[in-house]
C-alpha atoms as a PDB file:
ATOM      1  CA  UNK A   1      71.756 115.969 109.592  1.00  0.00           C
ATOM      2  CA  UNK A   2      73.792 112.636 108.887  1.00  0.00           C
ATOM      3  CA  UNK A   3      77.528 113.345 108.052  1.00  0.00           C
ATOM      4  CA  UNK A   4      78.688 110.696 105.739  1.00  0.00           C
ATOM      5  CA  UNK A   5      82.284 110.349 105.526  1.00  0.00           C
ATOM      6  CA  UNK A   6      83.505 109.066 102.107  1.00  0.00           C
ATOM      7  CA  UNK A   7      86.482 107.064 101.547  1.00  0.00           C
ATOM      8  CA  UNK A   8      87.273 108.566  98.211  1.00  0.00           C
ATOM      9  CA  UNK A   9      85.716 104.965  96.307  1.00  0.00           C
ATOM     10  CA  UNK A  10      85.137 107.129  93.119  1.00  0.00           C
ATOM     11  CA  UNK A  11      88.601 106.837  92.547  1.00  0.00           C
ATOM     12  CA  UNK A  12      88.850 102.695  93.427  1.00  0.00           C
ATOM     13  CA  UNK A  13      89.009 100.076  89.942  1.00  0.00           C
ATOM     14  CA  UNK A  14      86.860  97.648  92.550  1.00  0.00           C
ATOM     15  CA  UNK A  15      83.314  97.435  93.553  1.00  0.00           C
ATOM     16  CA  UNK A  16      83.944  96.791  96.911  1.00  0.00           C
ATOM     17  CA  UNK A  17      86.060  97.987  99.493  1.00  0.00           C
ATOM     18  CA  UNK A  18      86.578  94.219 100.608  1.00  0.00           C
ATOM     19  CA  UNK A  19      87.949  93.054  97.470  1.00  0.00           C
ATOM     20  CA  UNK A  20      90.292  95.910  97.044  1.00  0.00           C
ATOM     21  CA  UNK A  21      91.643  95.861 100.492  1.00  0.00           C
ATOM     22  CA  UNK A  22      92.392  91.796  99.671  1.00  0.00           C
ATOM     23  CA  UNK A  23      94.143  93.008  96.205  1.00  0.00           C
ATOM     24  CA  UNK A  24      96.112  95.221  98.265  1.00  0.00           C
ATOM     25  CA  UNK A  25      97.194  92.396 100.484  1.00  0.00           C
ATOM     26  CA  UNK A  26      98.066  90.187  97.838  1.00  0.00           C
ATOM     27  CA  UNK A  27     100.018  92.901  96.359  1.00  0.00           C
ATOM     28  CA  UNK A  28     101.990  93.785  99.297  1.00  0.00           C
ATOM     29  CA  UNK A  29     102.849  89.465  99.345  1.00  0.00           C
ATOM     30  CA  UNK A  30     103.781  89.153  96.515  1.00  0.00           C
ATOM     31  CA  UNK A  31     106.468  92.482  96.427  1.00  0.00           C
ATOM     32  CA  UNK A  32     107.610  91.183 100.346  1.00  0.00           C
ATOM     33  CA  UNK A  33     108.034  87.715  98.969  1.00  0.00           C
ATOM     34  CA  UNK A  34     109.821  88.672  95.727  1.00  0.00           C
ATOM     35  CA  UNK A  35     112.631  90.869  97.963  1.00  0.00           C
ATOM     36  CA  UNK A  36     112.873  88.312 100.046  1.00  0.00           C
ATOM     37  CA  UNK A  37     113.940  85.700  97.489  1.00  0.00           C
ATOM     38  CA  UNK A  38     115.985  88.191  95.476  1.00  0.00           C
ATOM     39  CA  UNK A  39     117.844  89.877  98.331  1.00  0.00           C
ATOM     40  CA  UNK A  40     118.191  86.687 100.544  1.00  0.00           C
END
């Protein structure tokens, strides 16, 4: 028997892990950029 281990992508709003792992990055940018303006 093959064990499969899922990541829990029932739960993800994307198709692919790819595309939600860039969304995540881009997040993450954005939020470091926007303290970094505001608190600098």
């Amino acid at each position: 028997m093959e064990n499969k281990f899922d990541r829990g992508s029932a739960l993800s709003i994307f198709g692919s892990d790819r595309k939600e792992d860039f969304m995540a990055l881009l997040f993450a940018l954005i939020i470091a950029g926007a303290t970094y303006f505001l608190v600098g």
